[in-house]
N, C-alpha and C. Protein backbone atom coordinates (compact mmCIF):
# COMPACT_ATOMS: atom_id res chain seq x y z
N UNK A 1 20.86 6.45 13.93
CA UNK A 1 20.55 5.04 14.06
C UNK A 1 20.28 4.44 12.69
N UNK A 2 20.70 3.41 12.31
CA UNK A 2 20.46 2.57 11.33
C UNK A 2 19.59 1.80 10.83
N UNK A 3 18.73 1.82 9.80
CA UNK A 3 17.35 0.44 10.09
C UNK A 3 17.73 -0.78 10.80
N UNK A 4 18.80 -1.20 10.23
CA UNK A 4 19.24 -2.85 11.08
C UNK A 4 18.87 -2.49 12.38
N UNK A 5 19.17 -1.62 13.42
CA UNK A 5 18.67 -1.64 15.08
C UNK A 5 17.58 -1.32 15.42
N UNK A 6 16.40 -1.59 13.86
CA UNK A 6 15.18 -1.24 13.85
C UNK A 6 14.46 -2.16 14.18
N UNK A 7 13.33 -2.36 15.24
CA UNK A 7 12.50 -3.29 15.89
C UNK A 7 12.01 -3.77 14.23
N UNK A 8 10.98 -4.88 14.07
CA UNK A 8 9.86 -4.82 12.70
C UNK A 8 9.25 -5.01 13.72
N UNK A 9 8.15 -4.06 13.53
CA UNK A 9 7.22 -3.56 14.29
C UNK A 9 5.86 -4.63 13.23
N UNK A 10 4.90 -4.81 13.80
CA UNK A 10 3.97 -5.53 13.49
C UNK A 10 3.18 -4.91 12.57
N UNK A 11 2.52 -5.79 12.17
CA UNK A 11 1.69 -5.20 10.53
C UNK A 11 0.55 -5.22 11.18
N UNK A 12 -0.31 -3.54 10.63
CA UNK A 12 -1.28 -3.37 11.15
C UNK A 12 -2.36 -3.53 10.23
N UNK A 13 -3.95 -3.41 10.36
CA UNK A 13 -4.75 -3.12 9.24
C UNK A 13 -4.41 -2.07 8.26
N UNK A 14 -4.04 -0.81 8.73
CA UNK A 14 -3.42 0.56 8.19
C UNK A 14 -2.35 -0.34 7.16
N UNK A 15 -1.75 -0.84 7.55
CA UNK A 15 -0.10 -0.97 6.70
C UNK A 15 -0.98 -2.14 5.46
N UNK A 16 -1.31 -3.09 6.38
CA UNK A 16 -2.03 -3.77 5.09
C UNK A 16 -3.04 -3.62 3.78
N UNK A 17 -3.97 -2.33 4.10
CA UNK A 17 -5.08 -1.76 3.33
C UNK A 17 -3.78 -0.85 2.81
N UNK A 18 -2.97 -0.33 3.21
CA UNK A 18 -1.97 0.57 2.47
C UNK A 18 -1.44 -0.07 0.93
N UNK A 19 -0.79 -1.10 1.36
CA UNK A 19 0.05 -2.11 0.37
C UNK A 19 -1.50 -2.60 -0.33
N UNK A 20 -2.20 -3.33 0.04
CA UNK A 20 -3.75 -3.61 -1.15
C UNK A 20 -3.80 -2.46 -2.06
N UNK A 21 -3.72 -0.95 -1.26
CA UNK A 21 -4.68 -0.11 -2.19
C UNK A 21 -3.59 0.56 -3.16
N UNK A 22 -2.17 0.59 -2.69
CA UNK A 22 -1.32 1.01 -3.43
C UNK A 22 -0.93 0.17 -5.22
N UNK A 23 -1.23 -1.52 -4.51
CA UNK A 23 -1.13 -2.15 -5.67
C UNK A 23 -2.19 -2.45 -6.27
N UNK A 24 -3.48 -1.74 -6.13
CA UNK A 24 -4.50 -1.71 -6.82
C UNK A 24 -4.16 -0.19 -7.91
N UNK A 25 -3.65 0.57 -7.09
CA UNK A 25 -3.70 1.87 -7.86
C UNK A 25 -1.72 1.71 -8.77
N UNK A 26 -1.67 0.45 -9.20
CA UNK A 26 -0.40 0.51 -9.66
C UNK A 26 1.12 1.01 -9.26
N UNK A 27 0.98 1.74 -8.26
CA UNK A 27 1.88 2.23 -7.46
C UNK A 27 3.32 1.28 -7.01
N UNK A 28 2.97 -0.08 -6.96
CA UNK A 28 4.28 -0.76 -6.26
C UNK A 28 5.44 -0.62 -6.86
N UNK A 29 5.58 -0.43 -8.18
CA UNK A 29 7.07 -0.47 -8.68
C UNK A 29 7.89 0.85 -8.61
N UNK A 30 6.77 2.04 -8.24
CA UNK A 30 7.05 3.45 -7.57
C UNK A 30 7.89 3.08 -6.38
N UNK A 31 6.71 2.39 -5.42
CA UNK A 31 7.20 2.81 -4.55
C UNK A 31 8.24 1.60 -4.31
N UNK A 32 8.61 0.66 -4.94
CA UNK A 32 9.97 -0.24 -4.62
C UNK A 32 10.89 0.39 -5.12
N UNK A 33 10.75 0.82 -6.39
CA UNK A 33 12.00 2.37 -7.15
C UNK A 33 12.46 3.08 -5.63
N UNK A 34 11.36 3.99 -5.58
CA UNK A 34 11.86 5.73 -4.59
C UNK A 34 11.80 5.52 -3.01
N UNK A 35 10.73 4.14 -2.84
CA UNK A 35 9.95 4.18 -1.18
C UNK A 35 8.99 4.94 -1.22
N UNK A 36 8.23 5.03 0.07
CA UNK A 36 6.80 5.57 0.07
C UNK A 36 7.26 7.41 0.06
N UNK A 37 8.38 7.49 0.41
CA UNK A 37 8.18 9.45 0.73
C UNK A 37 8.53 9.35 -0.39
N UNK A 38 8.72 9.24 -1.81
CA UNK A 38 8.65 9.60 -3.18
C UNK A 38 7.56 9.44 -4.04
N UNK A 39 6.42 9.07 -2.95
CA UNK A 39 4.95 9.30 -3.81
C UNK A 39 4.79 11.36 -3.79
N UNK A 40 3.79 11.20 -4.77
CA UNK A 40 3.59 12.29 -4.64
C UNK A 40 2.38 12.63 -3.14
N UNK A 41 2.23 14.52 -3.23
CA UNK A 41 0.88 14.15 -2.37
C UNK A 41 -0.22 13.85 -2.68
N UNK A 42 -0.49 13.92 -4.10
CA UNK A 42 -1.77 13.65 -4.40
C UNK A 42 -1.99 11.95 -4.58
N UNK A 43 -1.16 10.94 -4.66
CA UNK A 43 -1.00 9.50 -4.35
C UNK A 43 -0.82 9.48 -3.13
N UNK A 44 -0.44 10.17 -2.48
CA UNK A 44 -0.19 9.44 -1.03
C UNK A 44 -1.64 9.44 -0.28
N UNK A 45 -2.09 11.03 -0.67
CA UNK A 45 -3.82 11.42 -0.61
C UNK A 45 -4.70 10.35 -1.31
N UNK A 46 -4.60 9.66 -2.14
CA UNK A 46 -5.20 8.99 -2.71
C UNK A 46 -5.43 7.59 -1.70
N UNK A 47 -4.24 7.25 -1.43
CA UNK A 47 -4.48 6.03 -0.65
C UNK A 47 -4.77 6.33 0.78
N UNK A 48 -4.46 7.04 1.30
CA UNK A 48 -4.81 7.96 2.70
C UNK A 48 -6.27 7.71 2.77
N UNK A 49 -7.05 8.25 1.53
CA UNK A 49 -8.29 8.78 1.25
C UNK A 49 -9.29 7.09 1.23
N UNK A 50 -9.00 6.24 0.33
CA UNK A 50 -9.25 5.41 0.22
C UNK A 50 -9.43 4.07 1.65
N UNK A 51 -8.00 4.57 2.32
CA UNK A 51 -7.86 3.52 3.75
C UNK A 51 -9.11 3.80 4.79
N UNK A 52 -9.04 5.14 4.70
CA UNK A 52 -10.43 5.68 5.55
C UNK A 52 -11.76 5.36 5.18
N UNK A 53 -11.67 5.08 3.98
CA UNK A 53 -13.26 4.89 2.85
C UNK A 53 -13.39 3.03 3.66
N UNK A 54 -12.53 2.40 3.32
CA UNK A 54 -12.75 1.47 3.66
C UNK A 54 -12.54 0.77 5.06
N UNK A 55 -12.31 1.61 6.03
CA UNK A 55 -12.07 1.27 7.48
C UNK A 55 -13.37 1.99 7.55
N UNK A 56 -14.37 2.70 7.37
CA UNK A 56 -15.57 3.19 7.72
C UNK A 56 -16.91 2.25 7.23
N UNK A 57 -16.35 1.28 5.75
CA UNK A 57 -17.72 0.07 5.62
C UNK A 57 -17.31 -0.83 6.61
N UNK A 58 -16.20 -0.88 7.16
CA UNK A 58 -15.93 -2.76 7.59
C UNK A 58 -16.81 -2.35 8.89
N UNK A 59 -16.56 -1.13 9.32
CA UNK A 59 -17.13 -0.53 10.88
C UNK A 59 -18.71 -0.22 10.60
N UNK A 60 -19.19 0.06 9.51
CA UNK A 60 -20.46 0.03 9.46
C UNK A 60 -21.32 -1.01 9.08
């Protein structure tokens, strides 16, 4: 299957704190170069790590 017969699925908090924390940590021109599976794991961990940090103050 092709992206074109791909729904766009709705933007979640996840996708949005993703894109904030990625272009806080300089990352966007990475990931517009390679896409997100050409981060490494320790960037992908990084923002992984971070989305959780901050989905746990908004909830507390």
């Amino acid at each position: 299957m092709t992206k074109k017969g791909k729904k766009k699925k709705k933007e979640t908090l996840e996708d949005k704190l993703k894109y904030e924390i990625a272009e806080e940590l300089g990352l966007m021109d990475k990931i517009d170069r390679v896409g997100w599976g050409g981060l490494t794991a320790k960037e992908s961990g990084k923002i992984g790590g971070l989305i959780t940090g901050r989905k746990r103050k908004m909830k507390g």
